[in-house]
C-alpha atoms as a PDB file:
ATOM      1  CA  UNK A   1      11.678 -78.745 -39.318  1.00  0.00           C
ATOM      2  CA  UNK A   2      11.523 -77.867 -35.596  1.00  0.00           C
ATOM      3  CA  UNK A   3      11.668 -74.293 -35.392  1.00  0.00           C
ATOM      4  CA  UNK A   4      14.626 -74.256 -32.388  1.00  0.00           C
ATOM      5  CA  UNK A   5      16.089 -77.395 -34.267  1.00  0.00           C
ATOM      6  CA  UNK A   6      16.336 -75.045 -38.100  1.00  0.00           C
ATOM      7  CA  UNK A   7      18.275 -72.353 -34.884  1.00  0.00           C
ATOM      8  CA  UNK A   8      20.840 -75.049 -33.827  1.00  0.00           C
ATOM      9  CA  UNK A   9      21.247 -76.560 -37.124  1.00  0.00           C
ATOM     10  CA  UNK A  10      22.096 -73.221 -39.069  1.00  0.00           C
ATOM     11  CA  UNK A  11      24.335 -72.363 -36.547  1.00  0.00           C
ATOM     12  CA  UNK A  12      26.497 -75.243 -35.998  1.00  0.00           C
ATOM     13  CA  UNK A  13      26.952 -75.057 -40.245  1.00  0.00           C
ATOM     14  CA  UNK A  14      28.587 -71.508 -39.433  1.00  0.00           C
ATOM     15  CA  UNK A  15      30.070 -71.860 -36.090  1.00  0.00           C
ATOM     16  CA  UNK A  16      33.107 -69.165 -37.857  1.00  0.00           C
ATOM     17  CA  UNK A  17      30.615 -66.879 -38.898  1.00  0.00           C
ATOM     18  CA  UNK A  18      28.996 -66.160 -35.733  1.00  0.00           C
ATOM     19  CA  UNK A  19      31.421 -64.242 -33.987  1.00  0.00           C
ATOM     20  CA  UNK A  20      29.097 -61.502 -32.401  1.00  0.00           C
ATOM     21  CA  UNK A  21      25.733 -60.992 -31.982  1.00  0.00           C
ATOM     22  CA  UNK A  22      25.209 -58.557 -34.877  1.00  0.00           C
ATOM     23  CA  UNK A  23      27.095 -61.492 -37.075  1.00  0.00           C
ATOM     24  CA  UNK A  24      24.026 -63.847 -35.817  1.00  0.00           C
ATOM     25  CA  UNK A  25      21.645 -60.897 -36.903  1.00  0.00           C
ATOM     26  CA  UNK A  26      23.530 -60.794 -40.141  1.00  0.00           C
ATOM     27  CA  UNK A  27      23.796 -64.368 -40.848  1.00  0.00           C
ATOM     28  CA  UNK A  28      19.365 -65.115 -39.915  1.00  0.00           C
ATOM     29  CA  UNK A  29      18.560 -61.503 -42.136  1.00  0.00           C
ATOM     30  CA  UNK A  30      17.865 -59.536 -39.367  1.00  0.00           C
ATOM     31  CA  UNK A  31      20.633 -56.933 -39.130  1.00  0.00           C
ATOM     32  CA  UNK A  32      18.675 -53.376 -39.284  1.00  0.00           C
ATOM     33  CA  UNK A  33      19.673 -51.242 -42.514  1.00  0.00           C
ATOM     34  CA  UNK A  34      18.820 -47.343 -42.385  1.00  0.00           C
ATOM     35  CA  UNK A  35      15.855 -46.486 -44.452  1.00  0.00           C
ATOM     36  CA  UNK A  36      15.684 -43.878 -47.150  1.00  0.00           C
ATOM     37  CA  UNK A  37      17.215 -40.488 -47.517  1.00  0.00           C
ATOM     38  CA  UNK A  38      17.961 -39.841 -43.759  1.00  0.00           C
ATOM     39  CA  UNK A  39      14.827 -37.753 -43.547  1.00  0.00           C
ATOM     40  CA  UNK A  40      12.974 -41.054 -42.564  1.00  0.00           C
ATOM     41  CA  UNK A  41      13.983 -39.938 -39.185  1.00  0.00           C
ATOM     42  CA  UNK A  42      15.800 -42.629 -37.878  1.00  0.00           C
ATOM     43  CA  UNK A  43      13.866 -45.744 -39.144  1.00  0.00           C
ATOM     44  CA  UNK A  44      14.862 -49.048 -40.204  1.00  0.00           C
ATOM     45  CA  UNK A  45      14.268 -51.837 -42.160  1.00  0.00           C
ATOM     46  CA  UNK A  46      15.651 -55.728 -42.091  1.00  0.00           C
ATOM     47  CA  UNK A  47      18.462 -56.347 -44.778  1.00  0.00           C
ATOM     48  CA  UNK A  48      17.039 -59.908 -45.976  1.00  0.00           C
ATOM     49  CA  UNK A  49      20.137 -60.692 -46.955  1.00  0.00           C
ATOM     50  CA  UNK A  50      20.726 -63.754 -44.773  1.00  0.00           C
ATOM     51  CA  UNK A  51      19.536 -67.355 -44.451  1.00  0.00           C
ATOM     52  CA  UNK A  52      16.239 -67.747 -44.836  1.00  0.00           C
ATOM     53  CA  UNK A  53      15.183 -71.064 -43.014  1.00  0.00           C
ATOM     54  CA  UNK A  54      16.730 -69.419 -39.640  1.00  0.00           C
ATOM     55  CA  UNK A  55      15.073 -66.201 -40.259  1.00  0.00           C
ATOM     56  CA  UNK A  56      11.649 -67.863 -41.021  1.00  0.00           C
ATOM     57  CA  UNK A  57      12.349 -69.951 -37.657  1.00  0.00           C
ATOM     58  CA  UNK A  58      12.981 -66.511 -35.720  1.00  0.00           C
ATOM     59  CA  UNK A  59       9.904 -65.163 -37.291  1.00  0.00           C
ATOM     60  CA  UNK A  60       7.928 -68.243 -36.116  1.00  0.00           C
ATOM     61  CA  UNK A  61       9.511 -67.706 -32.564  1.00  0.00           C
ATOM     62  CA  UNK A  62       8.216 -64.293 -32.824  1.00  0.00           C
ATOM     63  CA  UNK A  63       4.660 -64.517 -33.872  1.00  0.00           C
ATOM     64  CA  UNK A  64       4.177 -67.231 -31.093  1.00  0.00           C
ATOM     65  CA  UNK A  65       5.880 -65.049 -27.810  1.00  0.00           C
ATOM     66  CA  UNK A  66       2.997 -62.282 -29.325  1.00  0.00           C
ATOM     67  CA  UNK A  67       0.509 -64.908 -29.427  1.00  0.00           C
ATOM     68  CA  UNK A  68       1.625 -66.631 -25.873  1.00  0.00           C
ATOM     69  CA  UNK A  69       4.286 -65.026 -23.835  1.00  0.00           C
ATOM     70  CA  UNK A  70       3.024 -62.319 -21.349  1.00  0.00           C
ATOM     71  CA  UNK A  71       6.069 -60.221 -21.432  1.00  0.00           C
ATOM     72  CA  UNK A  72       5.933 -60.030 -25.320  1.00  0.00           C
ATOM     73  CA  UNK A  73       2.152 -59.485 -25.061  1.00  0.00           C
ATOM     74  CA  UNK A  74       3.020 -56.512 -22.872  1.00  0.00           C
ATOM     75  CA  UNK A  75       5.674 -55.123 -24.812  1.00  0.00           C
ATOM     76  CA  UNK A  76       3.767 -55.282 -27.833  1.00  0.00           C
ATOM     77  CA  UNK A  77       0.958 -53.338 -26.090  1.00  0.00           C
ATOM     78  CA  UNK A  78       3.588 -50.661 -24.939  1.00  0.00           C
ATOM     79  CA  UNK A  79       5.225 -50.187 -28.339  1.00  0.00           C
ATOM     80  CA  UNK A  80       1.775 -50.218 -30.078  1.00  0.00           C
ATOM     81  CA  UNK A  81       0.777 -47.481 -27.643  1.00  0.00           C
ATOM     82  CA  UNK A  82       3.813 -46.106 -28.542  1.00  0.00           C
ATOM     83  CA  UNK A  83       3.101 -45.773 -31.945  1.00  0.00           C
ATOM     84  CA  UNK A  84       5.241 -48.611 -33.787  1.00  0.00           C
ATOM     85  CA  UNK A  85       3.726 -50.478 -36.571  1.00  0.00           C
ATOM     86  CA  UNK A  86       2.962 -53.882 -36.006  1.00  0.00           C
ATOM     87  CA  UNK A  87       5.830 -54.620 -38.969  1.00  0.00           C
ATOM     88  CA  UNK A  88       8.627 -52.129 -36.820  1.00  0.00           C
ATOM     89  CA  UNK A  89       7.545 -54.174 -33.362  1.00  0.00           C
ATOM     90  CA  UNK A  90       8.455 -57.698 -35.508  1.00  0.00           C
ATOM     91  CA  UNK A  91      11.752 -56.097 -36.213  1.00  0.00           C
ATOM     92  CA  UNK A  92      12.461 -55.160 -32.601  1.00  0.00           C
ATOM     93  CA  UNK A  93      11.409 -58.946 -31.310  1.00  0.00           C
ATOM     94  CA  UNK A  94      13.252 -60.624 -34.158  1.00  0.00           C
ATOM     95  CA  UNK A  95      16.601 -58.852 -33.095  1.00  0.00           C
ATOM     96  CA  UNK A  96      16.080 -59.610 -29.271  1.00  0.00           C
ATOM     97  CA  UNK A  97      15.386 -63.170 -29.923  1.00  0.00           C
ATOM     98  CA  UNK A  98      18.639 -63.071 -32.230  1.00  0.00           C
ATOM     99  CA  UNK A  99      20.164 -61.739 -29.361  1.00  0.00           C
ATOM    100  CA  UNK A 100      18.842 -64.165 -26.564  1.00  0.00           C
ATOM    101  CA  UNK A 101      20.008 -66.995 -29.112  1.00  0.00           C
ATOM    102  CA  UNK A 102      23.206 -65.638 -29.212  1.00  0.00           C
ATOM    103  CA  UNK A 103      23.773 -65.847 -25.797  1.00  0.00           C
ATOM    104  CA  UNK A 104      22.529 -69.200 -25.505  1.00  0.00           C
ATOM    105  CA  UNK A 105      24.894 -70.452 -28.313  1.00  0.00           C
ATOM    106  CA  UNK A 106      27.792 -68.533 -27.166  1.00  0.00           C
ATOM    107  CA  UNK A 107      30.566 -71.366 -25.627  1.00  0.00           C
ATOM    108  CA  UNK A 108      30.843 -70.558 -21.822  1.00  0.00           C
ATOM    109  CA  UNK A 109      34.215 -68.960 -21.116  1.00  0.00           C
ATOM    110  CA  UNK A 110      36.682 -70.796 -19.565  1.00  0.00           C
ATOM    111  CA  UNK A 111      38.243 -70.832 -16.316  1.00  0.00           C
ATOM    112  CA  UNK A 112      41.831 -71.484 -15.304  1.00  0.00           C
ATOM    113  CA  UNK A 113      40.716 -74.700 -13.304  1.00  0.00           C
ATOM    114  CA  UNK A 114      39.051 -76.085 -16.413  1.00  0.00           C
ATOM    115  CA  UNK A 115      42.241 -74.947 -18.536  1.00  0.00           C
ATOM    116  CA  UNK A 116      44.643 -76.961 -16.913  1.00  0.00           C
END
């Protein structure tokens, strides 16, 4: 399936479930859980707890803006100077493009001309 089609369809299945960004994160697998002991200091890891067609199409999203997209090329180059794995700087692109989603999905507020 279409990669922003698998995006659309999971999320009109679970229009109640996606009540916030994080809930989006949540529901593709991508919500960051705290690694180790607390002496990891400060990393994180992706709970894969979530559906796994949406995360695979976020992933696929992902891999492409690296492969394509100048501002993701740039970033990448940043964070990599940075020194972020190549796994950590997935993370961090997977949750943006959750959140960009997110924003795209969420229903436009309403007005009081459109109300009445």
């Amino acid at each position: 399936m279409d990669t922003a089609a698998e995006i659309l369809v999971v999320a009109g299945d679970n229009p109640e479930r996606i009540k916030s960004e994080a809930a989006l994160a949540k529901l593709a697998g991508i919500a960051p859980v705290p690694t180790g002991s607390g002496m990891t200091g400060g990393r994180h890891r992706i709970n894969h707890g979530g559906h796994r067609q949406l995360n695979a199409a976020i992933y696929r999203t992902v891999i492409v803006r690296m492969r394509f997209h100048q501002t993701t090329i740039d970033y990448v180059a940043r964070r990599t100077t940075a020194g972020k794995t190549k796994r950590e700087i997935i993370r961090c692109l997977k949750r943006y493009v959750t959140r960009e989603v997110y924003h795209l999905l969420r229903p436009a507020p309403r007005t009081a001309l459109a109300a009445s």
